[in-house]
C-alpha atoms as a PDB file:
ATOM      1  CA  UNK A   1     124.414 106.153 130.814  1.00  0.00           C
ATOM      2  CA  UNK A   2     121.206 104.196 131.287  1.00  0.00           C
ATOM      3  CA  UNK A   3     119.087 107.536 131.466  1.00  0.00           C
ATOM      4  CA  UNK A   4     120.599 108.381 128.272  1.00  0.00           C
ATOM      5  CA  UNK A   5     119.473 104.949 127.076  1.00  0.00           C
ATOM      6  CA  UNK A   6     116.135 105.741 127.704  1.00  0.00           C
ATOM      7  CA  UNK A   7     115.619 109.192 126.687  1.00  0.00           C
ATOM      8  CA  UNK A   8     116.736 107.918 123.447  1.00  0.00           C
ATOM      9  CA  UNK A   9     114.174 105.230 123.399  1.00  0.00           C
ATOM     10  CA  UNK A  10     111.654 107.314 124.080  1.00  0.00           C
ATOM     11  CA  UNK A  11     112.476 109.869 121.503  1.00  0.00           C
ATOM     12  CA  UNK A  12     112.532 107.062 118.882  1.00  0.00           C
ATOM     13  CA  UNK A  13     109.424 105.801 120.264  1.00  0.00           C
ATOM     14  CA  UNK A  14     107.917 109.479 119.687  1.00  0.00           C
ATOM     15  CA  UNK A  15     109.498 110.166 116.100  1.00  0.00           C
ATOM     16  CA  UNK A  16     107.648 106.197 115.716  1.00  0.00           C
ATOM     17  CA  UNK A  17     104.441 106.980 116.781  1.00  0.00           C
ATOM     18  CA  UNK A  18     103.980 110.575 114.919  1.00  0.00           C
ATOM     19  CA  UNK A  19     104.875 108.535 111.635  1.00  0.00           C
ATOM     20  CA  UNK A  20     102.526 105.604 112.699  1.00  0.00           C
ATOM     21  CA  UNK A  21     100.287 108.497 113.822  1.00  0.00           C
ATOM     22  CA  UNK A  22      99.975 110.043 109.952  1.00  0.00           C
ATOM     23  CA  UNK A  23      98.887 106.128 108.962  1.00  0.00           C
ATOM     24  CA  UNK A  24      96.138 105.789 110.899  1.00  0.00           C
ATOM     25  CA  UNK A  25      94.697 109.147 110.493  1.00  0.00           C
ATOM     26  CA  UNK A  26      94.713 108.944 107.013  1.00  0.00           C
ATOM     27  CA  UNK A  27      93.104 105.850 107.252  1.00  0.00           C
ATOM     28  CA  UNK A  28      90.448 107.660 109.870  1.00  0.00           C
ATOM     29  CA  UNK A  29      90.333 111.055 107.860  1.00  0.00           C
ATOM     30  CA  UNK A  30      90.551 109.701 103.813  1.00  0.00           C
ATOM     31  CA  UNK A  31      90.969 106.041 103.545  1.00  0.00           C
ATOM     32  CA  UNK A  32      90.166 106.601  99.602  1.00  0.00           C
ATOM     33  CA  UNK A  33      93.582 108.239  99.656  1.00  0.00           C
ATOM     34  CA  UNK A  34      94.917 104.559 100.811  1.00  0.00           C
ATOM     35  CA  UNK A  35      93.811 102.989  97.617  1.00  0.00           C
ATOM     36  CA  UNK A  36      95.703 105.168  95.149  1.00  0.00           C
ATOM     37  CA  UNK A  37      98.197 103.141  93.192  1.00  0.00           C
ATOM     38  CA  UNK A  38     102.201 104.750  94.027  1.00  0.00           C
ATOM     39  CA  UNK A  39     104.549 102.736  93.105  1.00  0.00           C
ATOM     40  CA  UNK A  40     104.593  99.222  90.565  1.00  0.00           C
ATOM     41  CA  UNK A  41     100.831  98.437  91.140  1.00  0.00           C
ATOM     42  CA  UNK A  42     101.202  99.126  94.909  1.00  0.00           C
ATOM     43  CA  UNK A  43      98.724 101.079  96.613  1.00  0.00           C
ATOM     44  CA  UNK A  44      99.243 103.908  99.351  1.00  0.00           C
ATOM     45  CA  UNK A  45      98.284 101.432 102.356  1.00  0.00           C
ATOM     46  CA  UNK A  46     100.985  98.658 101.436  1.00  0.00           C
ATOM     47  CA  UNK A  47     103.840 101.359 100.379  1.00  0.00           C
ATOM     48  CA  UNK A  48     102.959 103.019 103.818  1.00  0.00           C
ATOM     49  CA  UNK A  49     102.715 100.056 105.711  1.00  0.00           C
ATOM     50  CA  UNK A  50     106.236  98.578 104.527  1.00  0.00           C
ATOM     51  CA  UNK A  51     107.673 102.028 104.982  1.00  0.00           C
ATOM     52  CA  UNK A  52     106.490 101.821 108.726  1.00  0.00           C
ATOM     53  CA  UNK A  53     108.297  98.220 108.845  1.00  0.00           C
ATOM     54  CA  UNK A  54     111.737 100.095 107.198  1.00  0.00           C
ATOM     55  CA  UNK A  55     111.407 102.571 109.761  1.00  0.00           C
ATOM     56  CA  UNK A  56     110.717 100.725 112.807  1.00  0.00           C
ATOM     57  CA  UNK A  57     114.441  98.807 111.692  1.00  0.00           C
ATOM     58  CA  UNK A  58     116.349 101.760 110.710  1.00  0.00           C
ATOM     59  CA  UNK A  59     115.001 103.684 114.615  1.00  0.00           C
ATOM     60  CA  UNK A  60     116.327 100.376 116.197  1.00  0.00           C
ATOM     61  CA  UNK A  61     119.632 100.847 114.532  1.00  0.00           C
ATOM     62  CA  UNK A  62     119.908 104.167 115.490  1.00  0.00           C
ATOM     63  CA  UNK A  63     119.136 103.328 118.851  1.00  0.00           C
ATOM     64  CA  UNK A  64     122.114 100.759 119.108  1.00  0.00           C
ATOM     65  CA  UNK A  65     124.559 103.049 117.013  1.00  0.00           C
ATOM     66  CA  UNK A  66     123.292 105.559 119.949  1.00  0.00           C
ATOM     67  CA  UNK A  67     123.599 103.438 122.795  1.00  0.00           C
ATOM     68  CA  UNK A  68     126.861 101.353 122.136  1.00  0.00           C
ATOM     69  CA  UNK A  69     127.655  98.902 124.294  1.00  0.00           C
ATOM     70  CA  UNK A  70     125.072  99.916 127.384  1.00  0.00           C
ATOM     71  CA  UNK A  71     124.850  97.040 129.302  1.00  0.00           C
ATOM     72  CA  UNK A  72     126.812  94.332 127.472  1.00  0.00           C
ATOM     73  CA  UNK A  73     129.311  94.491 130.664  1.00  0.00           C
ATOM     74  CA  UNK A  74     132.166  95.899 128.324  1.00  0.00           C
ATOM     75  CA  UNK A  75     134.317  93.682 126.675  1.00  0.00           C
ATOM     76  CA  UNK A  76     132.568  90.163 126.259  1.00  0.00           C
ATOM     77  CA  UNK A  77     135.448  89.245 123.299  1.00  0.00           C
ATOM     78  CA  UNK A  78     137.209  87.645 126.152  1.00  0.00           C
ATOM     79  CA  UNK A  79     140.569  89.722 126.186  1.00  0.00           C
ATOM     80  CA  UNK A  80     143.577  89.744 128.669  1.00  0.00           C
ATOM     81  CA  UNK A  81     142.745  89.546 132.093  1.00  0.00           C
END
């Protein structure tokens, strides 16, 4: 169970890094691009950025839905013993 803990953290970490990836090399290739207004007054660089802060949450909730109760020790609600 624990590899499968950690092949699934690293494949998050990946699908992470490609989208973290696309900010910086926009920022490297066309910043200009980063200053376009999007959405309500918000530029590219701030809808991006909070996107990368939604994204980083919702991989991390995969990752538990994923991994379950890996190392918790099973039942900590204190059942019958």
């Amino acid at each position: 169970m624990k590899s499968d803990s950690s092949r699934y953290g690293l494949v998050l970490f990946f699908v992470y890094l490609l989208f973290y990836g696309g900010f910086v090399a926009i920022n490297a290739i066309a910043p200009e691009s980063m200053e376009r207004t999007l959405v309500s007054g918000l530029n590219t660089a701030v809808v991006y950025g909070f996107a990368l802060i939604f994204g980083a949450v919702l991989l991390s909730a995969v990752y538990g839905l994923l991994c379950g109760d890996v190392g918790r020790g099973g039942d900590a609600g204190g059942g019958e013993q």
